[in-house]
C-alpha atoms as a PDB file:
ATOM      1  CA  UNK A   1     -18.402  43.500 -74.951  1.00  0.00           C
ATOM      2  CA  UNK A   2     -18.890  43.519 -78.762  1.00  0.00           C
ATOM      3  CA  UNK A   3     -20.266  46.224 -80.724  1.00  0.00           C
ATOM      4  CA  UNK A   4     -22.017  45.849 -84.107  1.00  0.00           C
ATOM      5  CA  UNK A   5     -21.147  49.074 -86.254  1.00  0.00           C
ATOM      6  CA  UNK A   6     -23.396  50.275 -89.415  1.00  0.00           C
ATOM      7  CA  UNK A   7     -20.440  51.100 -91.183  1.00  0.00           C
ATOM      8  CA  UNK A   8     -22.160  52.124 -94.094  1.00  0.00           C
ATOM      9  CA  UNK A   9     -24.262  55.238 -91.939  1.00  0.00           C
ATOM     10  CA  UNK A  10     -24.478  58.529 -92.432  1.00  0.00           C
ATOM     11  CA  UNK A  11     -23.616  60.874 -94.583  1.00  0.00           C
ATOM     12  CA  UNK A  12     -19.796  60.364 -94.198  1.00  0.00           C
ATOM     13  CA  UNK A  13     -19.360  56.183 -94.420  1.00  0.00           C
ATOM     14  CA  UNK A  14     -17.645  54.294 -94.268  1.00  0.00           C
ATOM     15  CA  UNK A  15     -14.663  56.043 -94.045  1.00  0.00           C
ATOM     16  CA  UNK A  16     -15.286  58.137 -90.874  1.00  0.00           C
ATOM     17  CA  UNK A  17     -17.698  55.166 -89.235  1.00  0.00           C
ATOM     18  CA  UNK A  18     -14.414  52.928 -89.229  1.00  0.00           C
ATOM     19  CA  UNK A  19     -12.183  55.992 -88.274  1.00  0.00           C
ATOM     20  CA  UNK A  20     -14.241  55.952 -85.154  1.00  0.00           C
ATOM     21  CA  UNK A  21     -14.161  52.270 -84.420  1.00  0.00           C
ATOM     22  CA  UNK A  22     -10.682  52.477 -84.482  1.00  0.00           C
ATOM     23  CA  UNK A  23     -10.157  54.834 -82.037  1.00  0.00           C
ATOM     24  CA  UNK A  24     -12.561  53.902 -79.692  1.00  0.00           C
ATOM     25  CA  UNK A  25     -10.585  50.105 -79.968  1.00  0.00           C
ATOM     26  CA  UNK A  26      -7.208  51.814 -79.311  1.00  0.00           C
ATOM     27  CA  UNK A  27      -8.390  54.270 -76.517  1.00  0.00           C
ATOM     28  CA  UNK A  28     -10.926  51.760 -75.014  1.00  0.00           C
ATOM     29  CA  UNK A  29     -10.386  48.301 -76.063  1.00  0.00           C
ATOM     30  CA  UNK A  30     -13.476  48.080 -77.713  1.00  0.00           C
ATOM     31  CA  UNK A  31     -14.101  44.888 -80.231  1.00  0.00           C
ATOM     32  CA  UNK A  32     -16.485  45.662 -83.283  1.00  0.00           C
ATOM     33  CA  UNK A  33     -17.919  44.117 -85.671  1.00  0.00           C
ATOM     34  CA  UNK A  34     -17.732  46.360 -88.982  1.00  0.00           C
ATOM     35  CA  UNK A  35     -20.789  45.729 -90.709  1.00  0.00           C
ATOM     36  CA  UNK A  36     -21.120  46.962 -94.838  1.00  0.00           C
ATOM     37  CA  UNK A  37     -18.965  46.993 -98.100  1.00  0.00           C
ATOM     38  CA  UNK A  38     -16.510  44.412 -96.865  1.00  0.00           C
ATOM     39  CA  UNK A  39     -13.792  45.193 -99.162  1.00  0.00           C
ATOM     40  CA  UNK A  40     -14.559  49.037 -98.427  1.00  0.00           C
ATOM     41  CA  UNK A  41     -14.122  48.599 -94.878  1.00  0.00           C
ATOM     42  CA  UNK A  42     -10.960  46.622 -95.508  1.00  0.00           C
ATOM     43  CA  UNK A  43      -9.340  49.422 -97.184  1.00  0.00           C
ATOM     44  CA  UNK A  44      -9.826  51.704 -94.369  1.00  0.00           C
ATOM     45  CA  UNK A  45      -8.989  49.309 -91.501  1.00  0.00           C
ATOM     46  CA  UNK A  46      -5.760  48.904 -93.860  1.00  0.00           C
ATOM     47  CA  UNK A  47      -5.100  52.714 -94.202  1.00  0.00           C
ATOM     48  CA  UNK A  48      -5.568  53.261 -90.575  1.00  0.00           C
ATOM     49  CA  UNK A  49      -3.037  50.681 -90.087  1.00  0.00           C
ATOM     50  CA  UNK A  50      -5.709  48.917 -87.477  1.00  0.00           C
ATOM     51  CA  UNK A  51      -5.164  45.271 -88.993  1.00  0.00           C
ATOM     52  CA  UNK A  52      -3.792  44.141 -85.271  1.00  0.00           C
ATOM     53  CA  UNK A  53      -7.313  45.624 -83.246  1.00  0.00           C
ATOM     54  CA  UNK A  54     -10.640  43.693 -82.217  1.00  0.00           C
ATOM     55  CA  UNK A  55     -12.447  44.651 -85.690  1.00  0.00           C
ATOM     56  CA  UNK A  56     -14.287  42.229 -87.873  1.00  0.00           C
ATOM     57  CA  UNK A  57     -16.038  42.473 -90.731  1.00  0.00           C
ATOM     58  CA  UNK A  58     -19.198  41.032 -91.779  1.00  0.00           C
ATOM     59  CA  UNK A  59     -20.515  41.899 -95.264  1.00  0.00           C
ATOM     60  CA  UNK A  60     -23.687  43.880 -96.262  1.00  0.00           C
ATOM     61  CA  UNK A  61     -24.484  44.236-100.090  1.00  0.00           C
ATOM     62  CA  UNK A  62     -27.433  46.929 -99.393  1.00  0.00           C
ATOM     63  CA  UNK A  63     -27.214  50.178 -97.838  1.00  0.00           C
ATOM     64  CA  UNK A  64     -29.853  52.545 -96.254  1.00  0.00           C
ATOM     65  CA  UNK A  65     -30.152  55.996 -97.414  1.00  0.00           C
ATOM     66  CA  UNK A  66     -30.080  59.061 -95.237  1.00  0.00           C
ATOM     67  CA  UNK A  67     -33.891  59.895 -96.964  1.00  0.00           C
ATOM     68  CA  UNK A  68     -35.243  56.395 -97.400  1.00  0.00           C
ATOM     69  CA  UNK A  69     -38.420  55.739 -95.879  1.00  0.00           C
ATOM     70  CA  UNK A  70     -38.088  53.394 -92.887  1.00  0.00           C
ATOM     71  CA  UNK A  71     -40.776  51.041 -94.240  1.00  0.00           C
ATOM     72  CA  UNK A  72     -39.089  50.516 -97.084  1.00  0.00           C
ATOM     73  CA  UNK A  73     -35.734  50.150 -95.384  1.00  0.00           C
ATOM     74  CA  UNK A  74     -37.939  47.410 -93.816  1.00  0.00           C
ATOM     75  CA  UNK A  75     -39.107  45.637 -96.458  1.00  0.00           C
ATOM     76  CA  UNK A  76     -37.051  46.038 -99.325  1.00  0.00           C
ATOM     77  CA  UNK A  77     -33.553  46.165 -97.679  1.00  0.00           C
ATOM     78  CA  UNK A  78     -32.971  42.599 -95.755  1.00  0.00           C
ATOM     79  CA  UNK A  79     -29.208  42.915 -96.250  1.00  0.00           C
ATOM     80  CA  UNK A  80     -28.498  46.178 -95.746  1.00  0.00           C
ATOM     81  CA  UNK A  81     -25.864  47.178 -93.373  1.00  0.00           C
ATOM     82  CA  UNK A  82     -28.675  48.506 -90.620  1.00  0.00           C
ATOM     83  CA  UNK A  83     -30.342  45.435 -90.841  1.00  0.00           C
ATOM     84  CA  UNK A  84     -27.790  42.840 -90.770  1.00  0.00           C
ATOM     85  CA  UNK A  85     -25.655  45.102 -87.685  1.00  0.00           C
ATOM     86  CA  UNK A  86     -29.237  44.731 -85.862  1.00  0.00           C
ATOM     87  CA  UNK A  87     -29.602  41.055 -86.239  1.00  0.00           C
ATOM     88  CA  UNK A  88     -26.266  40.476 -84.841  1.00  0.00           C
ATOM     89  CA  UNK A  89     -27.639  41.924 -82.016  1.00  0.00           C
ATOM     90  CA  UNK A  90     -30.420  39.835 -82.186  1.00  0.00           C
ATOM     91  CA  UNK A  91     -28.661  36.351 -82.316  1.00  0.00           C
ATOM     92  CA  UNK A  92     -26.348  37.377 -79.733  1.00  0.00           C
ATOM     93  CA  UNK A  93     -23.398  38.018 -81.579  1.00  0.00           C
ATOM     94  CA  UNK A  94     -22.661  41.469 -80.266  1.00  0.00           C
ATOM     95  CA  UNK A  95     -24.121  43.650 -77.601  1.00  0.00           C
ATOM     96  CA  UNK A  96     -25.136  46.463 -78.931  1.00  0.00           C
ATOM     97  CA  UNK A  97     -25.237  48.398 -82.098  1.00  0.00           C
ATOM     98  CA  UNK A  98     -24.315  52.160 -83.243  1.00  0.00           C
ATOM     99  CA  UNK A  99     -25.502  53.525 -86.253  1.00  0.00           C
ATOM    100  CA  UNK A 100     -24.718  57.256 -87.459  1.00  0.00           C
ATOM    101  CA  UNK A 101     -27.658  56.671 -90.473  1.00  0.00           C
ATOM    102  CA  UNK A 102     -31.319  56.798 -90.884  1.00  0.00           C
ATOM    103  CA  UNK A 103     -32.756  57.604 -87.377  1.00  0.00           C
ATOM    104  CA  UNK A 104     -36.418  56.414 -88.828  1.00  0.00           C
ATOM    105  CA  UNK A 105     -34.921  53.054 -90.053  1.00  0.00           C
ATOM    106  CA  UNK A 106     -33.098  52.422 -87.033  1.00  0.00           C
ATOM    107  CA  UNK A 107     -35.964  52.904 -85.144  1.00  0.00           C
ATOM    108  CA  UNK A 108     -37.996  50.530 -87.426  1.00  0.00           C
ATOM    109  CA  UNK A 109     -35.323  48.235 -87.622  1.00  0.00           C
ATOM    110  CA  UNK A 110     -34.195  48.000 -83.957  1.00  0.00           C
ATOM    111  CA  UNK A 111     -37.666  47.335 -82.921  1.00  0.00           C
ATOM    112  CA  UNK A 112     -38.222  44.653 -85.452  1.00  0.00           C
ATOM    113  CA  UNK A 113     -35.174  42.921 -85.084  1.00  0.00           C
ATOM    114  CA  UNK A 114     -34.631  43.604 -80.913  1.00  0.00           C
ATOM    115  CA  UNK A 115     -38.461  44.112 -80.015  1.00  0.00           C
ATOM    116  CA  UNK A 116     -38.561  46.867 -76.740  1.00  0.00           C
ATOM    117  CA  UNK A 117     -38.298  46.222 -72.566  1.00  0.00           C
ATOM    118  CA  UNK A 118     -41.423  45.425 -70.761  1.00  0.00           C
ATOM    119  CA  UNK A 119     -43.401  48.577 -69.996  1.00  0.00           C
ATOM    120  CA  UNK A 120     -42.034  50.269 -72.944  1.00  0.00           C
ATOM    121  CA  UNK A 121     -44.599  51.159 -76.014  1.00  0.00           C
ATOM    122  CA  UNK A 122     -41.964  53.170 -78.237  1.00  0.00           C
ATOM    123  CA  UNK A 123     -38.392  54.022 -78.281  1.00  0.00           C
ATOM    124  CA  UNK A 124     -36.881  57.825 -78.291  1.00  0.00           C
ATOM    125  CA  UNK A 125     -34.289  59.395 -78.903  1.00  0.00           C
ATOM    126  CA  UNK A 126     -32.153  60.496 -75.812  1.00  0.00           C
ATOM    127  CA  UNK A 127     -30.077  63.228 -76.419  1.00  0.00           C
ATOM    128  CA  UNK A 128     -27.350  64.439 -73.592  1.00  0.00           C
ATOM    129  CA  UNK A 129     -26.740  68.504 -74.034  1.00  0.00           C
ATOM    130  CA  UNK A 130     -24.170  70.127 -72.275  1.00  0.00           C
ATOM    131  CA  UNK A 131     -25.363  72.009 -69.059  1.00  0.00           C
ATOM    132  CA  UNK A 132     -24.186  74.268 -65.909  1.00  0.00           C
ATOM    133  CA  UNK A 133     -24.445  71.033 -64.152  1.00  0.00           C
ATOM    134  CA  UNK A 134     -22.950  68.664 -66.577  1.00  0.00           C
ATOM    135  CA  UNK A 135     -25.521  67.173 -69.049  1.00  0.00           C
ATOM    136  CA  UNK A 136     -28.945  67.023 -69.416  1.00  0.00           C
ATOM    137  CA  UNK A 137     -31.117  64.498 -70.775  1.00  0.00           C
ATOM    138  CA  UNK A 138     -33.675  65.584 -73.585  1.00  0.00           C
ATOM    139  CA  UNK A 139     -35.551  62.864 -74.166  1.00  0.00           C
ATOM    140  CA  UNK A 140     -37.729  62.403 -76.791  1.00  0.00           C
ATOM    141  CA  UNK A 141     -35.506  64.493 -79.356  1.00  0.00           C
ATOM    142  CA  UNK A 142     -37.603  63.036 -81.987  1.00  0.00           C
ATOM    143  CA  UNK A 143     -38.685  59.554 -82.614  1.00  0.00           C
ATOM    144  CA  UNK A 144     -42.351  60.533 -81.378  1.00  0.00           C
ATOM    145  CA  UNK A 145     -43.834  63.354 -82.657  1.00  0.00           C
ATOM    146  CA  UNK A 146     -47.149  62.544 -81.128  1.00  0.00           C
ATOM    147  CA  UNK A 147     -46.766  60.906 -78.047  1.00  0.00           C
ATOM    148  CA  UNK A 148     -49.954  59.706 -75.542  1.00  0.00           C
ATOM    149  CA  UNK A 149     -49.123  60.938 -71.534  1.00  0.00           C
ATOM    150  CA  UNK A 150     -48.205  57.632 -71.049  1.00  0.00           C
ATOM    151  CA  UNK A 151     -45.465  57.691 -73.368  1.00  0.00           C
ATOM    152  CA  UNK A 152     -44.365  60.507 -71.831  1.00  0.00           C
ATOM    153  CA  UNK A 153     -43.789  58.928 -68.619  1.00  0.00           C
ATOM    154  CA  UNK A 154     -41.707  56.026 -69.902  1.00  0.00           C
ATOM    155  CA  UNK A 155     -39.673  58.394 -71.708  1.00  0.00           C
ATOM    156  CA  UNK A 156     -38.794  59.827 -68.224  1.00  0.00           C
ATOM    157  CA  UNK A 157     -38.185  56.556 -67.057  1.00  0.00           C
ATOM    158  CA  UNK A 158     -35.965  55.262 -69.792  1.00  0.00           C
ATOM    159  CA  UNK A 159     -34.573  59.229 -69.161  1.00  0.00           C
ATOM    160  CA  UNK A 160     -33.870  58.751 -65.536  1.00  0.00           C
ATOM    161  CA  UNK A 161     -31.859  55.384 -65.853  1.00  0.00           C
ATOM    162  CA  UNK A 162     -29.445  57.192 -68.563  1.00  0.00           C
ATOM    163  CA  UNK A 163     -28.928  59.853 -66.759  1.00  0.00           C
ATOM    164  CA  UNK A 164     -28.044  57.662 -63.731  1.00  0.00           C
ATOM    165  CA  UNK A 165     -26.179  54.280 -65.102  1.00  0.00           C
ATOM    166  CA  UNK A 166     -24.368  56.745 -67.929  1.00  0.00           C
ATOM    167  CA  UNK A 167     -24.078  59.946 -66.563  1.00  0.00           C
ATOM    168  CA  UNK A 168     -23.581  59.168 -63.609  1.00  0.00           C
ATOM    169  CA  UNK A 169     -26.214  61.185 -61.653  1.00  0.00           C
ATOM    170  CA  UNK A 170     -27.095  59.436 -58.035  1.00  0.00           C
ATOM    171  CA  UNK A 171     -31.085  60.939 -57.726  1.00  0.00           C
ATOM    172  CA  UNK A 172     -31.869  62.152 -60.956  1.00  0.00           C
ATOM    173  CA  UNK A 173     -34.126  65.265 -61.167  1.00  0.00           C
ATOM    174  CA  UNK A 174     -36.768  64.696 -64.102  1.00  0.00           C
ATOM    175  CA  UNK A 175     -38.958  67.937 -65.308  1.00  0.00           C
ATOM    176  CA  UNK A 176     -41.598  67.878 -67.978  1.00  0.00           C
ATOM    177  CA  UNK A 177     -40.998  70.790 -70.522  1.00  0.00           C
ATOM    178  CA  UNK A 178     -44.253  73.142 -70.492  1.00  0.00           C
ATOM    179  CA  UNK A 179     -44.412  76.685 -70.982  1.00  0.00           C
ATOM    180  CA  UNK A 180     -43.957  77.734 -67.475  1.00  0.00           C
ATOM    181  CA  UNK A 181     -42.792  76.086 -64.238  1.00  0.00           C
ATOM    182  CA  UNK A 182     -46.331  76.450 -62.479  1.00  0.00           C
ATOM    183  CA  UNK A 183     -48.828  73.510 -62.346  1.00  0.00           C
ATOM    184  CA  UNK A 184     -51.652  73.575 -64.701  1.00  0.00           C
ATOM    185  CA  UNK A 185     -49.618  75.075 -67.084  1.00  0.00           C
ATOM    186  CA  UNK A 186     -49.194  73.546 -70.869  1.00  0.00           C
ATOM    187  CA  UNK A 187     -51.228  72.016 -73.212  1.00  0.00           C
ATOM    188  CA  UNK A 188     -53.148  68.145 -72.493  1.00  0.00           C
ATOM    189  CA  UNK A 189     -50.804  65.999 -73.214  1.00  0.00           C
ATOM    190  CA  UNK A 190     -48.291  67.578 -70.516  1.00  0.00           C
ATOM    191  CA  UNK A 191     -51.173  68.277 -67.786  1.00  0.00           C
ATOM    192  CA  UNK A 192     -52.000  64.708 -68.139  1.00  0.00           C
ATOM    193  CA  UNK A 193     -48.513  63.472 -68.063  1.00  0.00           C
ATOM    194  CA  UNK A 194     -47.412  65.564 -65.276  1.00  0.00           C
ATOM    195  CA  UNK A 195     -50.254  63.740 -63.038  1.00  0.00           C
ATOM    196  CA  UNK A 196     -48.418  60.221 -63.916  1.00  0.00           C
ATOM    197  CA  UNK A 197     -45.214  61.870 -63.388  1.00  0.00           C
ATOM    198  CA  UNK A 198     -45.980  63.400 -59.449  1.00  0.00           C
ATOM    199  CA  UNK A 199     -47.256  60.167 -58.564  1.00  0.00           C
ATOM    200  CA  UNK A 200     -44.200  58.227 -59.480  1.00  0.00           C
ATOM    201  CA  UNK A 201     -40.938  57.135 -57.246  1.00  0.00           C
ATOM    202  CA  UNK A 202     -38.677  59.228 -59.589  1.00  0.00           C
ATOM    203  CA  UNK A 203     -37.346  62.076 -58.455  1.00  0.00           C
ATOM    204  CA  UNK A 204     -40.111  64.764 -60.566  1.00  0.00           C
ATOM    205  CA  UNK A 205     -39.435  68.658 -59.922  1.00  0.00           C
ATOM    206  CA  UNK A 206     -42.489  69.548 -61.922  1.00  0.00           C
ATOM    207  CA  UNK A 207     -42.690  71.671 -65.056  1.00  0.00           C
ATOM    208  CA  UNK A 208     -39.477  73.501 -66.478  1.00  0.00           C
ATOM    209  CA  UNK A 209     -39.305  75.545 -69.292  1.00  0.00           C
ATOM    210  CA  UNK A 210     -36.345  75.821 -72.149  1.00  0.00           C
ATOM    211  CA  UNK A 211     -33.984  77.859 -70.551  1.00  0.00           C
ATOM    212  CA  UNK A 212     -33.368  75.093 -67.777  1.00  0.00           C
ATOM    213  CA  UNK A 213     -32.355  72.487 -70.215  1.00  0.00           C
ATOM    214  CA  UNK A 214     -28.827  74.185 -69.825  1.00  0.00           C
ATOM    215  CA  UNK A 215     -29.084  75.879 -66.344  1.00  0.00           C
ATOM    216  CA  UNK A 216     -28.447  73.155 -64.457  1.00  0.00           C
ATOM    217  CA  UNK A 217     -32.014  72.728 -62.963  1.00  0.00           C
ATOM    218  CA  UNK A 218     -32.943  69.465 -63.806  1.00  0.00           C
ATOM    219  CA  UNK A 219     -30.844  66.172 -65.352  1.00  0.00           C
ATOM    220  CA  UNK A 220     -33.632  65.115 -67.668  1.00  0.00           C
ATOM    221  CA  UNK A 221     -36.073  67.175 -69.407  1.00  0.00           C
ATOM    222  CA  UNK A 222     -39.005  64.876 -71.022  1.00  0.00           C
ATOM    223  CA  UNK A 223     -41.040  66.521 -73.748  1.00  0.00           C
ATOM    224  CA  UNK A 224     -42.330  65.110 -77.080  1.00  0.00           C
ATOM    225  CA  UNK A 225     -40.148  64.281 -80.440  1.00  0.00           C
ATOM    226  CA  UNK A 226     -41.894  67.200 -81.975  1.00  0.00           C
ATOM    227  CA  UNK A 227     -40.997  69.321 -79.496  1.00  0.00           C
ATOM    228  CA  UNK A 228     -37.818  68.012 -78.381  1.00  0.00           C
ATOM    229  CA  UNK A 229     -36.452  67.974 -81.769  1.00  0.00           C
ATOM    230  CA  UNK A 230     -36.713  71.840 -82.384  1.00  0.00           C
ATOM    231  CA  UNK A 231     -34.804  72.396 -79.111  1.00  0.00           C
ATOM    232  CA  UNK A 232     -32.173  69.852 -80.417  1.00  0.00           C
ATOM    233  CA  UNK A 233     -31.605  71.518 -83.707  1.00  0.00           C
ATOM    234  CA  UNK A 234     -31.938  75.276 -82.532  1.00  0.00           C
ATOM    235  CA  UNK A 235     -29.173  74.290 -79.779  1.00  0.00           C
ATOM    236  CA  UNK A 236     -26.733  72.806 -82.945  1.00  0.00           C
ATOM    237  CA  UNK A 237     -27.196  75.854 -84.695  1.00  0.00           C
ATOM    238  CA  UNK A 238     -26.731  78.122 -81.580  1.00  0.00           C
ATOM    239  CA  UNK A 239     -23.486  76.300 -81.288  1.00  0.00           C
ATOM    240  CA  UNK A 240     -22.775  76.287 -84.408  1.00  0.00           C
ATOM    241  CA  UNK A 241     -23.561  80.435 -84.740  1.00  0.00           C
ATOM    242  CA  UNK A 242     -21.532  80.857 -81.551  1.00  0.00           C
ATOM    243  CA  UNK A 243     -18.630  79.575 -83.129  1.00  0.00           C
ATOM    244  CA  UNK A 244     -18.953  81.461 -86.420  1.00  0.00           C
ATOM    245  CA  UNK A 245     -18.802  84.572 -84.636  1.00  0.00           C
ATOM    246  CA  UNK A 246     -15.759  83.552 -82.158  1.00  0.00           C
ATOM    247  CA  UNK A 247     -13.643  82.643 -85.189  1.00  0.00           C
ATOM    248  CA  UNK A 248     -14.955  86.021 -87.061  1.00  0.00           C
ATOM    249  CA  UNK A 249     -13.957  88.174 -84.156  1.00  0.00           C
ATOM    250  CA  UNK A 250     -10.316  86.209 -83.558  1.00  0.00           C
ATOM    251  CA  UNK A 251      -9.666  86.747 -87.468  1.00  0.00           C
ATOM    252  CA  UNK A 252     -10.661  90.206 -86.548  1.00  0.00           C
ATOM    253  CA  UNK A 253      -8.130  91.089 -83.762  1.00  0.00           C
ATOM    254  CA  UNK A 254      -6.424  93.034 -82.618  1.00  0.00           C
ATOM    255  CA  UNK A 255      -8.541  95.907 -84.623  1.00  0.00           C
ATOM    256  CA  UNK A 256      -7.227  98.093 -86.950  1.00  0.00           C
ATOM    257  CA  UNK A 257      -6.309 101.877 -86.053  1.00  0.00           C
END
């Protein structure tokens, strides 16, 4: 397998983008194709001494910024590193691509370049959070913020098969985020979707609210990218809170008197 890296992504590229296809070549074995600033990425394969691993480098004289609008990352930007890590997907090159950049240019890009699976209107973003059971799914976490019920039940489709070919789960248990666990509750699009969803093969437990996307309840939890995205960024800064006060109370110990 051969990934194709956007070495150029995110806020932090490409210098911690090749960091991290270095490791994962050392621990895993992983060959990558380092797509971007070719002489950039040079100098960082050659500070991380990595010269003897599975990385290439294919040069990208355009990069996508972390505000650009995705249509214009579209049109405008034919050789940026997004675009040129996609179509190596595309031609066959490599197997997949990672990108830690624009999430609306990726998504316009990756379905332009790679088109989607039969059955499948729109891509989302599948996010795994830590749980009492493991992980669970939250899927969309933001590529959709108005989704159609039918959307819905693809995401919990594409949902169910990460949860079981990645995470590992045998019978995945898919719920539908509402505002309570009974039926009938929530707004349209969920009393709609929730029809679709009790009348599928997958393994549907009904409604569940917030509190079970970390209780263990369920391994997927399908809501839209509105939606889904709040929960995602109140859980980082939960975390991120959590850990503020840990290190404030260890500078804090033992207590004085």
């Amino acid at each position: 397998m051969k990934i194709a890296v956007d070495a150029m992504g995110g806020d932090f590229g490409p210098a911690v983008v090749v960091e991290g296809a270095v490791a994962a070549s050392r621990e895993f074995g992983l060959a990558s194709v380092l797509v971007g600033d070719k002489a950039a990425i040079e100098r960082e394969i050659g500070r991380l001494r990595a010269q003897d691993l599975p990385l290439s480098v294919r040069h990208a004289s355009q990069v996508v910024g972390m505000a650009e609008p995705p249509s214009q990352a579209l049109r405008r930007k034919r050789d940026s590193s997004l675009r040129v890590a996609a179509e190596l997907v595309k031609e066959g090159e490599c197997d997949a691509l990672v990108s830690a950049g624009n999430t609306g240019a990726a998504m316009a890009i990756g379905m332009f370049a790679l088109g989607v699976l039969p059955g499948v209107d729109r891509p989302a973003i599948a996010a795994a959070l830590p749980s009492l059971s493991g992980y669970t799914v939250l899927i969309d976490a933001g590529a959709n913020v108005d989704p159609k019920p039918r959307h819905l039940f693809q995401f919990a489709v594409m949902g169910h098969v990460y949860a079981r070919d990645i995470i590992g789960k045998d019978h995945p248990r898919v719920g539908l985020l509402s505002v309570g666990e009974e039926e009938g509750k929530g707004n349209e699009l969920t009393r709609e979707a929730f029809e679709q969803l009790r009348g599928s093969s997958l393994n549907f437990i009904g409604n569940v609210e917030g509190r079970d996307i970390y209780n263990g309840r369920c391994d997927v939890v399908v809501t839209d990218g509105f939606t889904g995205n709040v929960c995602l960024k109140i859980s980082e800064s939960l975390a991120e809170m959590l850990t503020a006060m840990m290190r404030r109370t260890a500078c804090a110990w033992p207590p004085s008197g």
